[in-house]
N, C-alpha and C. Protein backbone atom coordinates (compact mmCIF):
# COMPACT_ATOMS: atom_id res chain seq x y z
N UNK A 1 -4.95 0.20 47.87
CA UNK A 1 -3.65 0.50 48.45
C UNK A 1 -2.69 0.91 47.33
N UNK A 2 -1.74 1.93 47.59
CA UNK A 2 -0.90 2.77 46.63
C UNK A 2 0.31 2.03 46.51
N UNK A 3 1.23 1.40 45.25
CA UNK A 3 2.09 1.09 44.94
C UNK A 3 3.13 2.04 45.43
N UNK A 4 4.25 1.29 46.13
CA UNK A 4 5.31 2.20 46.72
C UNK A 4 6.80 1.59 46.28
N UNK A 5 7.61 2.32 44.77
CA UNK A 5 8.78 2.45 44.62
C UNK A 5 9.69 2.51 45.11
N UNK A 6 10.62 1.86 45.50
CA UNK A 6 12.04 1.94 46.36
C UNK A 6 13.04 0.87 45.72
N UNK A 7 13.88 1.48 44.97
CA UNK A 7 15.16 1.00 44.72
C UNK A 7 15.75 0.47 45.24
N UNK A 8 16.64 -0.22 45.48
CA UNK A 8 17.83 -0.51 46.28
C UNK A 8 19.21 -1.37 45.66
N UNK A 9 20.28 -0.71 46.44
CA UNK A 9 21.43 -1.15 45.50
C UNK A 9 21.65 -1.36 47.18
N UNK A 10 22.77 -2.63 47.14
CA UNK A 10 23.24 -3.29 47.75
C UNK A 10 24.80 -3.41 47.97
N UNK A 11 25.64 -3.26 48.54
CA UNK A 11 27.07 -3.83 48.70
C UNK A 11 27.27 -4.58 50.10
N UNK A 12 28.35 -5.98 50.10
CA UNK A 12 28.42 -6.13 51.26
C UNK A 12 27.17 -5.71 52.42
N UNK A 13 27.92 -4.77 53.59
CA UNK A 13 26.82 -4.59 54.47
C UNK A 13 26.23 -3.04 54.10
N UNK A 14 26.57 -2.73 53.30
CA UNK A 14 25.85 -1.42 52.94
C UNK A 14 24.73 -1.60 51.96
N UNK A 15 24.00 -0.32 52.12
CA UNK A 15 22.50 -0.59 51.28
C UNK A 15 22.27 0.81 50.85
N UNK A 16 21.54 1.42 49.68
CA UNK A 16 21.48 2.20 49.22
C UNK A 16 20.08 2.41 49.06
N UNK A 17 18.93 3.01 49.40
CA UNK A 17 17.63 3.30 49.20
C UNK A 17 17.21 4.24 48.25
N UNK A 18 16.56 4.04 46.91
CA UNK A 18 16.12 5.71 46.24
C UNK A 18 14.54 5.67 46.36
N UNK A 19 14.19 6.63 46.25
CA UNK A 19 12.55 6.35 46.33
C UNK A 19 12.53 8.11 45.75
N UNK A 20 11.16 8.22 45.66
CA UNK A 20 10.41 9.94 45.76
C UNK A 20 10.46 9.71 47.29
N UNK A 21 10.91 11.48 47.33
CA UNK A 21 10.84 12.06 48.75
C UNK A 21 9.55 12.45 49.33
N UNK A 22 8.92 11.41 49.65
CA UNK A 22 7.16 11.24 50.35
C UNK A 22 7.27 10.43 51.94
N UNK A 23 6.29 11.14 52.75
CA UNK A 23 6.11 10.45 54.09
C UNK A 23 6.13 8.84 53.89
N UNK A 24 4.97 8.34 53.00
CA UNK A 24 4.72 7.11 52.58
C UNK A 24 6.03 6.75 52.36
N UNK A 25 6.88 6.54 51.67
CA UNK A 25 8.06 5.98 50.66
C UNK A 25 9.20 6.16 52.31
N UNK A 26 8.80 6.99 53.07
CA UNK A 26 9.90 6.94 53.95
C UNK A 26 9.35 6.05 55.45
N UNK A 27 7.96 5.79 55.67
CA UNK A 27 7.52 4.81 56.60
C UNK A 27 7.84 3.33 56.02
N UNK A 28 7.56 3.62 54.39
CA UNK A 28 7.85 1.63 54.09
C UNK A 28 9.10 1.57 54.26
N UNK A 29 10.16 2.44 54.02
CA UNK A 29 12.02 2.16 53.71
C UNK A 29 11.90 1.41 55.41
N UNK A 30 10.95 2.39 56.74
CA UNK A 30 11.63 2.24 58.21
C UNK A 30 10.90 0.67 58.00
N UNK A 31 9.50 0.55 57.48
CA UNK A 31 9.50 -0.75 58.11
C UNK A 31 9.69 -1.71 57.06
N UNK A 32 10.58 -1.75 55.62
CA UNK A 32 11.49 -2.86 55.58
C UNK A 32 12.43 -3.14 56.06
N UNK A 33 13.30 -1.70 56.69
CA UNK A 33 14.30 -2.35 57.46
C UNK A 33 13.75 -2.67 59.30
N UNK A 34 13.08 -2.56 59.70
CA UNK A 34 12.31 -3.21 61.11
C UNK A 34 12.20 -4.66 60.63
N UNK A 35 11.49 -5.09 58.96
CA UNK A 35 11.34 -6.42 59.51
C UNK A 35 12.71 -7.07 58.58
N UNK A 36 13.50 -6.58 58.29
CA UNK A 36 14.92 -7.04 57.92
C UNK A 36 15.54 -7.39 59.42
N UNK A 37 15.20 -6.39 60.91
CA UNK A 37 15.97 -6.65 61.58
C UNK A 37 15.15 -7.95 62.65
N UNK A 38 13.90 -8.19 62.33
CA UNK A 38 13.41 -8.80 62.76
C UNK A 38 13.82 -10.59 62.61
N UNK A 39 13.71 -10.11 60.94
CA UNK A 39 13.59 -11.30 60.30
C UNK A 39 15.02 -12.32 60.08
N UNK A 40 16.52 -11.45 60.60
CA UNK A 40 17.79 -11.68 60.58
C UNK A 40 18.40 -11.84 62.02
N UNK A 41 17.58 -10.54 62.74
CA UNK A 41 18.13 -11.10 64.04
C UNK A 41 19.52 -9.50 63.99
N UNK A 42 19.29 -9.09 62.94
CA UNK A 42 20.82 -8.12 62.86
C UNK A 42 20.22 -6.96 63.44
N UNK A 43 20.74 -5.82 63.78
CA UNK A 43 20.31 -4.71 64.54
C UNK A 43 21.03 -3.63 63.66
N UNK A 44 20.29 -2.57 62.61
CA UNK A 44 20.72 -1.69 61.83
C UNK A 44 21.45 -0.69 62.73
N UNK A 45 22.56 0.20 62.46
CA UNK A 45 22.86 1.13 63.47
C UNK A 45 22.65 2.30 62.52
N UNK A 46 21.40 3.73 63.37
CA UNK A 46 21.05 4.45 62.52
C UNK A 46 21.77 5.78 63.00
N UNK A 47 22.70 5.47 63.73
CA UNK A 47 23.84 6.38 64.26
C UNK A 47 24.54 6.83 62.94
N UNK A 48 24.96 5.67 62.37
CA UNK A 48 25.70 5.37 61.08
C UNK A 48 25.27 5.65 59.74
N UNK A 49 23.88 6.28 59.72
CA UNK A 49 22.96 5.87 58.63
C UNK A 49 23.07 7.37 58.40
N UNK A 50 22.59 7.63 56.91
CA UNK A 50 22.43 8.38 56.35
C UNK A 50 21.33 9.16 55.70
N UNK A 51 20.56 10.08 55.52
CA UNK A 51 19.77 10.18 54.51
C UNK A 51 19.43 11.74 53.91
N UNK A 52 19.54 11.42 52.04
CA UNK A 52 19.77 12.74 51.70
C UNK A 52 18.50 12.93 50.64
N UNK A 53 18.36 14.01 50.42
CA UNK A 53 16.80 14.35 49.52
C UNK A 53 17.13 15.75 48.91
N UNK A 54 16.58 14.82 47.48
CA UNK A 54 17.12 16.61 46.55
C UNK A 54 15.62 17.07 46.44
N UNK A 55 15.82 17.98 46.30
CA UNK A 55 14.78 18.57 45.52
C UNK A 55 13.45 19.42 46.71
N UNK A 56 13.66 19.01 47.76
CA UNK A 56 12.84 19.33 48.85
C UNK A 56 13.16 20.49 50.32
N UNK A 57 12.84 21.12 50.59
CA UNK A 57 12.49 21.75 51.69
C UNK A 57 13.76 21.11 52.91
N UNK A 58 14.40 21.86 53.72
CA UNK A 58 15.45 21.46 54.94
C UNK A 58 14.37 20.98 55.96
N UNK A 59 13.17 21.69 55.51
CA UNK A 59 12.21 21.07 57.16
C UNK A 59 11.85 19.74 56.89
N UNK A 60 11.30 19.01 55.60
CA UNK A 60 10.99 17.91 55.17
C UNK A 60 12.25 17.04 55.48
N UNK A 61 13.49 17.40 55.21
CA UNK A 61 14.38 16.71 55.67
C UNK A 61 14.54 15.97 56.67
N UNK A 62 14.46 17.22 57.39
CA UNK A 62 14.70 17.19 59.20
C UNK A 62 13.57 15.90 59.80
N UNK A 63 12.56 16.48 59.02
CA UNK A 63 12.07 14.96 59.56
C UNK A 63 11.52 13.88 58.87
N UNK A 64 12.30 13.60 57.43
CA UNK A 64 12.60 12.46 57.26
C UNK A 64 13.51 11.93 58.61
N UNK A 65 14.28 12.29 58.61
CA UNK A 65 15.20 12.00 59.50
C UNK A 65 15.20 11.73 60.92
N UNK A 66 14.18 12.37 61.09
CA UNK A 66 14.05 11.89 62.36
C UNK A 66 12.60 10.65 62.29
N UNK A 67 12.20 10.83 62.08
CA UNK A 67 11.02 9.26 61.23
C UNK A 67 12.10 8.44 61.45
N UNK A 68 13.50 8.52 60.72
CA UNK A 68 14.46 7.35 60.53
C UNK A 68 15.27 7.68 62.02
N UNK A 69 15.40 8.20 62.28
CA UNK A 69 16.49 8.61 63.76
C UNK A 69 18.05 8.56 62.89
N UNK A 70 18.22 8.64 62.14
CA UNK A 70 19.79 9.21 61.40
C UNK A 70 20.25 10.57 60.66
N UNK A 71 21.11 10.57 60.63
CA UNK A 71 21.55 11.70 60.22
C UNK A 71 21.48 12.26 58.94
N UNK A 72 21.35 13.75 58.77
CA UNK A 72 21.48 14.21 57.02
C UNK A 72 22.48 14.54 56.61
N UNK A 73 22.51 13.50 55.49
CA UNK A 73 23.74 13.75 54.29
C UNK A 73 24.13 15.06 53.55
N UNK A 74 25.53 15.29 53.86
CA UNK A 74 25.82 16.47 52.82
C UNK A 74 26.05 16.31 51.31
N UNK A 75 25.71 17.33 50.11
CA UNK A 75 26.49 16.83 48.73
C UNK A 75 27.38 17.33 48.50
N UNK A 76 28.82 17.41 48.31
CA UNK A 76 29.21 15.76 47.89
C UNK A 76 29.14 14.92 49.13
N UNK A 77 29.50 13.56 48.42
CA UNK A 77 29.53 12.72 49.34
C UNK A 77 30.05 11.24 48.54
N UNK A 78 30.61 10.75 49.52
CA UNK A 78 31.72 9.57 49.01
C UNK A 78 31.12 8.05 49.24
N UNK A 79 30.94 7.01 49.03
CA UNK A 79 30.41 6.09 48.91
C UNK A 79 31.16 4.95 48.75
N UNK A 80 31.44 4.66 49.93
CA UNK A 80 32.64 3.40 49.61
C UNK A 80 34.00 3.58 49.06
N UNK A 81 34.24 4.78 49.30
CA UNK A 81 35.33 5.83 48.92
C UNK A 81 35.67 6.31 47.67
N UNK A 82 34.59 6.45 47.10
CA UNK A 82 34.19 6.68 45.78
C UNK A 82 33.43 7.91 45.72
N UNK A 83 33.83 9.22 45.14
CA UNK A 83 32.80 10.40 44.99
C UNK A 83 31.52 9.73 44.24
N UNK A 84 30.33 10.30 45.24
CA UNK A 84 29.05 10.16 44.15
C UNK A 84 28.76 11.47 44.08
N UNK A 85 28.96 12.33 43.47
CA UNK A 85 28.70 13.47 43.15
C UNK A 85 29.82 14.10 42.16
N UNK A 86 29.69 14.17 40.63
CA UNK A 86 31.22 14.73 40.16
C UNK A 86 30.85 14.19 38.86
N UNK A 87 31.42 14.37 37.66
CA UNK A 87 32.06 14.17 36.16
C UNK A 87 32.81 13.15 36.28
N UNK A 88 31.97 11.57 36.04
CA UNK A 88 32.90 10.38 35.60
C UNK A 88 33.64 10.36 34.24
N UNK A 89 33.73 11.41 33.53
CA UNK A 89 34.82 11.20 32.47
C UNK A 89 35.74 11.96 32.92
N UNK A 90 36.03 13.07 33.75
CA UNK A 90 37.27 13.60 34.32
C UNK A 90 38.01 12.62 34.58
N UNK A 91 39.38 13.08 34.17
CA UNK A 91 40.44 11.81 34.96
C UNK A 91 40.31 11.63 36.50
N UNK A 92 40.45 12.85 36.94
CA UNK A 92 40.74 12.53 38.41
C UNK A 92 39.21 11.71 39.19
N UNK A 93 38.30 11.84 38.47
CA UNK A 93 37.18 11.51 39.37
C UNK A 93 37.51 10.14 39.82
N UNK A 94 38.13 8.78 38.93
CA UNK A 94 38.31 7.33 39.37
C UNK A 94 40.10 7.50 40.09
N UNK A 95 40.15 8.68 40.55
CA UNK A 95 41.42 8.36 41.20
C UNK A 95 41.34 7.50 42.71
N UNK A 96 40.84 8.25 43.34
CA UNK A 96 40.61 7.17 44.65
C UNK A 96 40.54 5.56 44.67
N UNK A 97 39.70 5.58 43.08
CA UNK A 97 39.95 3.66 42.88
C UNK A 97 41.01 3.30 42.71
N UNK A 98 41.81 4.33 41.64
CA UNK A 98 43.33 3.51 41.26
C UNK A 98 44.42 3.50 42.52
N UNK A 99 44.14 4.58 42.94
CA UNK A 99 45.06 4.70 44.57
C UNK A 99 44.48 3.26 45.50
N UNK A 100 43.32 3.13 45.92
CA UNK A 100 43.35 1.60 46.17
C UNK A 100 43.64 0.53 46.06
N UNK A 101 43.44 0.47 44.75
CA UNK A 101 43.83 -0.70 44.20
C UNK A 101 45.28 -1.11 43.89
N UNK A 102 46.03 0.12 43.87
CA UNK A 102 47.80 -0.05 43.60
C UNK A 102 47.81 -0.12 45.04
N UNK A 103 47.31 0.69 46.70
CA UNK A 103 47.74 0.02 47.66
C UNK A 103 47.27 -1.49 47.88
N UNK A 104 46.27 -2.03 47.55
CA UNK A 104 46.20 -3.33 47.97
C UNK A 104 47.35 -4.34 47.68
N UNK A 105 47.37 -4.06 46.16
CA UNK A 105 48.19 -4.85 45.48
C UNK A 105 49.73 -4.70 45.74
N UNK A 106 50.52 -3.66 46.01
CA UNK A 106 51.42 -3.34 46.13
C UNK A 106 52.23 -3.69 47.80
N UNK A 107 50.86 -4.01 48.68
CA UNK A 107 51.49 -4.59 50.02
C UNK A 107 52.38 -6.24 50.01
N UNK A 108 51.42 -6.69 49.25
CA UNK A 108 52.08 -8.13 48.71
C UNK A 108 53.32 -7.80 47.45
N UNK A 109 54.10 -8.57 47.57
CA UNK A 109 55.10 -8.37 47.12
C UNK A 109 55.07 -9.84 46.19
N UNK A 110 55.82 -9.35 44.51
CA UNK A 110 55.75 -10.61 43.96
C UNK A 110 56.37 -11.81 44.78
N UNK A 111 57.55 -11.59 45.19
CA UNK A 111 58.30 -12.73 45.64
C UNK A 111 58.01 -13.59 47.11
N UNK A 112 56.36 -12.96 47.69
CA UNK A 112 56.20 -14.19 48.60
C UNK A 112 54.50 -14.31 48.46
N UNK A 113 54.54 -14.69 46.92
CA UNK A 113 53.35 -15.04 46.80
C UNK A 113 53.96 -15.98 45.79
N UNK A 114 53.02 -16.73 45.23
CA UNK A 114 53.49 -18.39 44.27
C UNK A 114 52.47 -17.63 42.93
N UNK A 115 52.62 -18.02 41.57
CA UNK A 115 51.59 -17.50 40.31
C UNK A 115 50.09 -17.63 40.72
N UNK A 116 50.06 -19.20 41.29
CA UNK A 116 48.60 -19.09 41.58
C UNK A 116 47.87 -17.71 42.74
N UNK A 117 48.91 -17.31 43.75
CA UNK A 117 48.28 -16.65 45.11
C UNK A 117 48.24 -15.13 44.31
N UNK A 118 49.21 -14.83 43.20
CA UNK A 118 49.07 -13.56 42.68
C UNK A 118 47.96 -13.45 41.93
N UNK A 119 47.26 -14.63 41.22
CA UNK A 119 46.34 -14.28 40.42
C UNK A 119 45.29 -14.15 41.53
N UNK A 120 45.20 -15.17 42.70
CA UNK A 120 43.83 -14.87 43.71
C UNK A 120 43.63 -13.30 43.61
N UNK A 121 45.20 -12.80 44.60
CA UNK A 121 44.73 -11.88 45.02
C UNK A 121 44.29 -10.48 44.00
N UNK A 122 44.81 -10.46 42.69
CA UNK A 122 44.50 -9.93 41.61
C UNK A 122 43.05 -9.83 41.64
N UNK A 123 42.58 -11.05 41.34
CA UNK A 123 41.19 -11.13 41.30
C UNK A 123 40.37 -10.68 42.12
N UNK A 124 41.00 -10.55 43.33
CA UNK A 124 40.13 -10.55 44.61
C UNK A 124 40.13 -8.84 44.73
N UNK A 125 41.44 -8.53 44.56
CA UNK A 125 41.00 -7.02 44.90
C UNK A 125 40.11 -6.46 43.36
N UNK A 126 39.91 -6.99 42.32
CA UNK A 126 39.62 -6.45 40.91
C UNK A 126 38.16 -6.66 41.37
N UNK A 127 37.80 -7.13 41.75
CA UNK A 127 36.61 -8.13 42.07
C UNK A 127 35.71 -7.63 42.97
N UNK A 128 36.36 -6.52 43.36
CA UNK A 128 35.29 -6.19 44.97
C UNK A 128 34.90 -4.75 44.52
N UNK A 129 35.37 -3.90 44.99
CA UNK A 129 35.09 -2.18 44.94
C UNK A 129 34.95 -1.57 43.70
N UNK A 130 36.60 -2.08 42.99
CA UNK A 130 36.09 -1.56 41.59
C UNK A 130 35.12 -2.15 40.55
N UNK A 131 34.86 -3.65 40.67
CA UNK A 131 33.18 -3.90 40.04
C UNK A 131 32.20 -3.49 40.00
N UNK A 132 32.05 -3.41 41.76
CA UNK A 132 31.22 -2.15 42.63
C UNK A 132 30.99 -0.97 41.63
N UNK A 133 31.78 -0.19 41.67
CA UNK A 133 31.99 1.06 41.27
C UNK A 133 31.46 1.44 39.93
N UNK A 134 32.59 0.24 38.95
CA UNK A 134 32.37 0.25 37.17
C UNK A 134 31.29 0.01 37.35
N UNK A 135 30.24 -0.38 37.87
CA UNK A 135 28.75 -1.24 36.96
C UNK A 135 28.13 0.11 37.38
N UNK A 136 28.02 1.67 38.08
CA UNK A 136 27.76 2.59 37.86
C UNK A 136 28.15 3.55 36.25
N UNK A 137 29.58 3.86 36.69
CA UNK A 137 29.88 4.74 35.63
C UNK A 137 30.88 3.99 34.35
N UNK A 138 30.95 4.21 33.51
CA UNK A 138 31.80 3.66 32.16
C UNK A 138 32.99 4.10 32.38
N UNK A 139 33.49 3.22 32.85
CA UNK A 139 35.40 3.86 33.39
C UNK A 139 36.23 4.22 31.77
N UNK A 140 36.75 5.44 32.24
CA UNK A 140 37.99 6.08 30.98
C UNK A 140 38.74 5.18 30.80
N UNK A 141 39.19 5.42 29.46
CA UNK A 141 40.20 4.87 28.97
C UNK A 141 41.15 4.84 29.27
N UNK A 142 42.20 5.99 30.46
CA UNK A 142 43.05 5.92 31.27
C UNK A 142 42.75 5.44 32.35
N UNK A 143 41.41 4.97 32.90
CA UNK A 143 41.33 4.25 34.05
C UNK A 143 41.31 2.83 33.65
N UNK A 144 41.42 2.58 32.75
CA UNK A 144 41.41 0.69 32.43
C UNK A 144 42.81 0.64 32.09
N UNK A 145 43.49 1.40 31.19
CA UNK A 145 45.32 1.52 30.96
C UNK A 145 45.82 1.22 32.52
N UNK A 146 45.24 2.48 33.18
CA UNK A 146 46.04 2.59 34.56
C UNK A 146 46.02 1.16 35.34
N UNK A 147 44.92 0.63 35.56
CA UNK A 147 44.64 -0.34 36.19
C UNK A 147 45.08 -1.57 35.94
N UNK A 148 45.50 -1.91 34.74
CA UNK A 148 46.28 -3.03 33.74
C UNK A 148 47.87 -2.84 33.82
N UNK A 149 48.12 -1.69 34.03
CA UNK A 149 49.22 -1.39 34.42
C UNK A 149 50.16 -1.53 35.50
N UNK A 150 48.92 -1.29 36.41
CA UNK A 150 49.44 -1.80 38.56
C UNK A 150 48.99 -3.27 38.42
């Protein structure tokens, strides 16, 4: 029996699959997630689902995709509202993070939060998306200024 490669990166309820674009590599992805939904009781929605393949043929696509019953991804494409497709040393590419992160932070207002509730929520929004994000690309030097800054 043939060893079968599949990556996976994880967030919250999202999941990220890489593999080679092969029939094989795309029957094991359907039935780890069959016995994920088996084995949890959760029900994947493949309405919602995605799947994209470089390097191959639109017909191979088409039915990956339908093997999976979801839809094909266009490139670019955003990921937790994050371009994955683009030049992480451009400034603008980590803009969408800093625009988040100054709205989270900026709904709370210093004066009805106490030192301790400002550092939570500091942490909490530092802590989620943009960790997410940084442990991909090596954030600029104006994106760590900027961010220290809000």
């Amino acid at each position: 029996m043939e060893q079968v490669q599949v990556d996976i990166l994880q967030f919250a309820d999202d999941a990220l699959f890489v593999s080679e674009a092969t029939h094989q590599n795309i029957f094991t992805v359907k039935t780890f997630i069959r016995c994920f939904e088996l084995v949890s009781g959760l029900k994947v929605n493949f309405h919602k689902s995605c799947i994209k393949v470089l390097g191959i043929d639109r017909d191979m696509v088409h039915s990956f995709s339908l093997i999976l019953n979801c839809n094909i991804m266009s490139i670019p494409f955003t990921y937790l509202c994050f371009p994955v497709w683009g030049n992480p040393r451009k400034k603008w590419f980590c803009e969408p993070l800093i625009s988040k992160v100054k709205v989270k932070l900026s709904k709370w207002k210093e004066k009805h939060l106490s030192l301790f509730g400002r550092i939570c929520l500091i942490k909490l929004v530092l802590t989620s998306k943009p960790l997410f994000i940084l442990s991909f690309y090596e954030a600029h030097v104006l994106v760590c200024q900027r961010l220290t800054q809000i």
